[in-house]
N, C-alpha and C. Protein backbone atom coordinates (compact mmCIF):
# COMPACT_ATOMS: atom_id res chain seq x y z
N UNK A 1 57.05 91.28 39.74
CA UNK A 1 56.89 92.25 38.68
C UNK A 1 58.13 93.16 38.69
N UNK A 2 58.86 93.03 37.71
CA UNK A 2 60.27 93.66 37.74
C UNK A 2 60.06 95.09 37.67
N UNK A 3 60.57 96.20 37.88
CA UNK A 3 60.23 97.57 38.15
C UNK A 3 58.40 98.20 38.61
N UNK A 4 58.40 97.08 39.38
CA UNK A 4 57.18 97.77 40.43
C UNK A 4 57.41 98.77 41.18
N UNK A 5 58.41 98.74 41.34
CA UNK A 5 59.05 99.53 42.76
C UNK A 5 59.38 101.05 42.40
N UNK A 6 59.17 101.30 40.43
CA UNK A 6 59.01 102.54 40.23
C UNK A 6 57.53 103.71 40.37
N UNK A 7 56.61 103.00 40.82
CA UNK A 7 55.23 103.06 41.19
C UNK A 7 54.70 103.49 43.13
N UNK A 8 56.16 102.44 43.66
CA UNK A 8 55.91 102.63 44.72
C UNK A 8 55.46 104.36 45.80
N UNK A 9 55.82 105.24 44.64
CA UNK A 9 55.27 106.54 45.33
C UNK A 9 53.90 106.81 44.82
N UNK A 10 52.93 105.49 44.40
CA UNK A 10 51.74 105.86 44.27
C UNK A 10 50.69 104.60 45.14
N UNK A 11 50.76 104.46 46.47
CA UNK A 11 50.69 103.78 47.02
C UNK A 11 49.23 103.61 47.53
N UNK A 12 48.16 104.94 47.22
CA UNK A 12 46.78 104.48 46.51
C UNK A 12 46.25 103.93 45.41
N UNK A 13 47.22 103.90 44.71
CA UNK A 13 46.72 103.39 42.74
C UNK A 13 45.59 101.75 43.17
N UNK A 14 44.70 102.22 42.50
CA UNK A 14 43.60 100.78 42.81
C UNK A 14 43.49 100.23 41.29
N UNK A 15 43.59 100.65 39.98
CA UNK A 15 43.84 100.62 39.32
C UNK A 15 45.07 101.12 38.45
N UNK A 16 45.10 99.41 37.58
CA UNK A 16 46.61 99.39 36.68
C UNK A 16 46.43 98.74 35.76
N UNK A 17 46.93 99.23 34.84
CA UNK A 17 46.84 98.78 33.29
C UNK A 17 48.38 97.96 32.82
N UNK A 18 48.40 97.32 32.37
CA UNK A 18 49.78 96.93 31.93
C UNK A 18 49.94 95.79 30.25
N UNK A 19 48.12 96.17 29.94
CA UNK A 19 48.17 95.73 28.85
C UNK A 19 49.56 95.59 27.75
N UNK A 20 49.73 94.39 27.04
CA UNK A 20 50.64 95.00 26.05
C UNK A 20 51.80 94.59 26.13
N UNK A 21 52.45 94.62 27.55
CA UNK A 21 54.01 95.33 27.80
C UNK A 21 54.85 94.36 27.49
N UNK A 22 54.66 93.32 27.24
CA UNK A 22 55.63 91.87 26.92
C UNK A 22 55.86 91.18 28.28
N UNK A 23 55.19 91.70 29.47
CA UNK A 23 55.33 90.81 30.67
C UNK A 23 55.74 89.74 30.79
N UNK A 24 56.62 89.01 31.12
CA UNK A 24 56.96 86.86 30.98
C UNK A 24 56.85 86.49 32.09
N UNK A 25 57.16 86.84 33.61
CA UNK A 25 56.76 86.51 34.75
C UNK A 25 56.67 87.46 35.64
N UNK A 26 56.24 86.95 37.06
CA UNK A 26 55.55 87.49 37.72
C UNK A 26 56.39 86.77 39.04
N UNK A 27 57.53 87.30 39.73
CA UNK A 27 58.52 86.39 40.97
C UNK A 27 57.22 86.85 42.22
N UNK A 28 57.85 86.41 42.94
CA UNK A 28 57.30 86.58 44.63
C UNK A 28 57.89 87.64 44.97
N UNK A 29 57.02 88.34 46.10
CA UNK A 29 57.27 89.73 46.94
C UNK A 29 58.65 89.51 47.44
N UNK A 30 59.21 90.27 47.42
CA UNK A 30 60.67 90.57 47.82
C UNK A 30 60.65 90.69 49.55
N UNK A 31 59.80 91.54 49.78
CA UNK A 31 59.29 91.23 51.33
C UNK A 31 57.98 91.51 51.58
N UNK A 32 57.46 90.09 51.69
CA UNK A 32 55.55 89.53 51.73
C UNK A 32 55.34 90.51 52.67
N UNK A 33 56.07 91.15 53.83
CA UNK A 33 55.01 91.56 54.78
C UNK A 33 55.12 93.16 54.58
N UNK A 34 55.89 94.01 53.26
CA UNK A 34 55.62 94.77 52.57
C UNK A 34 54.81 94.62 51.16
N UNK A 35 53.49 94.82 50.89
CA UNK A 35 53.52 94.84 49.59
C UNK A 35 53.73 95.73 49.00
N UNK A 36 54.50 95.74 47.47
CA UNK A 36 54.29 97.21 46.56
C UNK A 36 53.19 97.58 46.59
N UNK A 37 51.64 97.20 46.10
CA UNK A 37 50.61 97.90 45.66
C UNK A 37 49.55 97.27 46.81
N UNK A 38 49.59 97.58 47.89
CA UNK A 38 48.49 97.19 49.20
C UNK A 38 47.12 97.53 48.72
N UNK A 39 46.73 98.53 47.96
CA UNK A 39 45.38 99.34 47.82
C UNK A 39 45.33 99.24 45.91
N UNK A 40 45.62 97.99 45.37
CA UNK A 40 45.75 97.85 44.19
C UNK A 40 44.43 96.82 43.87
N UNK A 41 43.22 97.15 43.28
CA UNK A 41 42.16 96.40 42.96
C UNK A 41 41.90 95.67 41.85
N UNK A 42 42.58 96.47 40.82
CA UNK A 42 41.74 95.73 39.19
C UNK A 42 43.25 95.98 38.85
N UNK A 43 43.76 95.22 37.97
CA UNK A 43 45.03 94.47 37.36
C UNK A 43 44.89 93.95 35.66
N UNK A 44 45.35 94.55 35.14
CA UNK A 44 45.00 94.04 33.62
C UNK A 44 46.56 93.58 33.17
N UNK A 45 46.27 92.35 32.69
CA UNK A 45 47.98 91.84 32.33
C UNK A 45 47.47 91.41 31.14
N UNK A 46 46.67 91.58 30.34
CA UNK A 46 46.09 91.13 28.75
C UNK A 46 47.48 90.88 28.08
N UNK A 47 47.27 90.43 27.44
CA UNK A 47 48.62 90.03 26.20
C UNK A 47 49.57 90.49 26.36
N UNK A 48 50.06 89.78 27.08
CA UNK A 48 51.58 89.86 27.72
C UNK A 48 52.15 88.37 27.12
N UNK A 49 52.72 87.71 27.70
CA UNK A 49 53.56 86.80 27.76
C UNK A 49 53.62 85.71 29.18
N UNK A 50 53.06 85.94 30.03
CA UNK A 50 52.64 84.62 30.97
C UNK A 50 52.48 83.43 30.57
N UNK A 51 53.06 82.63 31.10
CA UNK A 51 52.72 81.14 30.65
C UNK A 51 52.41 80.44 31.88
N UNK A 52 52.87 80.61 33.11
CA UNK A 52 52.65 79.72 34.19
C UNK A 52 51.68 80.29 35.13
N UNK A 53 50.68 79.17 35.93
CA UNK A 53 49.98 79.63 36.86
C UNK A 53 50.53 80.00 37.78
N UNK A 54 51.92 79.78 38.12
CA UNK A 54 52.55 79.93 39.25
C UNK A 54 53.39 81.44 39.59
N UNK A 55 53.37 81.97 38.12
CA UNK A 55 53.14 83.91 38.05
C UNK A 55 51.54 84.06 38.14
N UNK A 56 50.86 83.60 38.01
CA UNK A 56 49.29 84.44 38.86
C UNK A 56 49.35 84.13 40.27
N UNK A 57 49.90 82.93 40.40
CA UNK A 57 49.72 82.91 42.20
C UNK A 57 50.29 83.91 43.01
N UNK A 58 51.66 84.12 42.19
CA UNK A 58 52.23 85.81 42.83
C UNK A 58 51.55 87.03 43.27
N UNK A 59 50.43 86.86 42.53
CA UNK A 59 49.41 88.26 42.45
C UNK A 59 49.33 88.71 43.53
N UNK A 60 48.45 87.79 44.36
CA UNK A 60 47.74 88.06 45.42
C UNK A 60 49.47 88.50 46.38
N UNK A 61 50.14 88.27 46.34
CA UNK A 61 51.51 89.06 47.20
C UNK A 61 51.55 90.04 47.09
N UNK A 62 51.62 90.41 45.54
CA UNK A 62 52.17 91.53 44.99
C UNK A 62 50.85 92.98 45.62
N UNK A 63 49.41 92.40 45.25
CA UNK A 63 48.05 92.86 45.21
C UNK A 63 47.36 92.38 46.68
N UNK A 64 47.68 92.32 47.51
CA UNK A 64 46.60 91.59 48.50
C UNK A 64 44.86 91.92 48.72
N UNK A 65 44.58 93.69 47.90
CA UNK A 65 43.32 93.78 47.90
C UNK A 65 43.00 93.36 46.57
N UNK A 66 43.74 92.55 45.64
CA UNK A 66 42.69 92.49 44.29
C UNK A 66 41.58 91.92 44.13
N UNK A 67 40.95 92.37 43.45
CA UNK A 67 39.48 92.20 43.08
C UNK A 67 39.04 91.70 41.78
N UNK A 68 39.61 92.20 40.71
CA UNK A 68 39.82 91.42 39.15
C UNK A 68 41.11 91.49 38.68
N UNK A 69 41.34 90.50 38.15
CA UNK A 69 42.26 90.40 37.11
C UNK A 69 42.22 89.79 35.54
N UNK A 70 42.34 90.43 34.63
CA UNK A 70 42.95 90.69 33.46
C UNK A 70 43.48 89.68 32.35
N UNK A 71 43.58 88.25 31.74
CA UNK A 71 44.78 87.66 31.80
C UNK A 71 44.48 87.71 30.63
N UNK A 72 43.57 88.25 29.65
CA UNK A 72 43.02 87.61 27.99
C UNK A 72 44.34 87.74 27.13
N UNK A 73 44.30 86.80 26.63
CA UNK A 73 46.07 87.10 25.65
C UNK A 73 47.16 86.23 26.02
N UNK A 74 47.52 85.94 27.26
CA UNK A 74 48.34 85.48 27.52
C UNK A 74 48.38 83.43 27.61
N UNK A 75 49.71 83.01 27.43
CA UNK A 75 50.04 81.37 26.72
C UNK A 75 49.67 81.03 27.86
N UNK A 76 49.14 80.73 28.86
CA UNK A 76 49.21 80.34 30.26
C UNK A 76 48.96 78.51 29.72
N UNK A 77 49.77 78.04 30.80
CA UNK A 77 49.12 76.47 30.23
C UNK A 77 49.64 75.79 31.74
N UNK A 78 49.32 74.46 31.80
CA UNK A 78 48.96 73.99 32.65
C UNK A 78 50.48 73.12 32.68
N UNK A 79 51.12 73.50 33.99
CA UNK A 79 51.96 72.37 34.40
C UNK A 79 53.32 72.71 33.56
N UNK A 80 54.40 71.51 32.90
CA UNK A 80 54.68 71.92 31.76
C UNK A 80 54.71 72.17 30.11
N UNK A 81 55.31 73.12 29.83
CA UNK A 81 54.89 73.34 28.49
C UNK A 81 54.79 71.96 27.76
N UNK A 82 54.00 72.06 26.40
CA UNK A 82 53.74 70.75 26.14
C UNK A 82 53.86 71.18 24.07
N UNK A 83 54.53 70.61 23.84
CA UNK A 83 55.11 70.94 22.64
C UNK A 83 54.59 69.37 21.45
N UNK A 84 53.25 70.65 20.62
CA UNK A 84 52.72 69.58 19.45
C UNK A 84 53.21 69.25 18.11
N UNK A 85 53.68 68.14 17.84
CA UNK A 85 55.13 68.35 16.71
C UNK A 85 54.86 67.12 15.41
């Protein structure tokens, strides 16, 4: 999550909203055995721009206590994109 790290002085936040924001991916923890949001529970990434499962697998790095997540809205598809023509 590209500018997570402007959050990092809120290091109880259990809830986050991020509806909206044009999100497109989601990389791996920069360092797994720091997370940005340790005490981060409910996650809303609604209509963003995700397409791969392999930005939700990030989550749990980014989030290690999450509890729900969010994804309504977003292209997510399986594997690679698959283009109907």
């Amino acid at each position: 999550m590209p500018g997570v790290y402007a959050i990092d002085s809120y290091p109880r936040l259990q809830r986050l909203v991020l509806t909206s924001n044009t999100v497109e991916s989601l990389g791996p923890v920069p360092i797994p055995s720091e997370p940005p949001l340790p005490r981060l529970k409910h996650l809303s990434l609604s209509f963003n721009k995700l397409r791969t499962w392999q930005d939700i697998d990030h989550i749990s790095g980014w989030c290690p206590a999450i509890e729900s997540l969010t994804l309504t809205g977003n292209p997510l598809v399986e594997g690679k994109l698959l283009f109907m023509g």
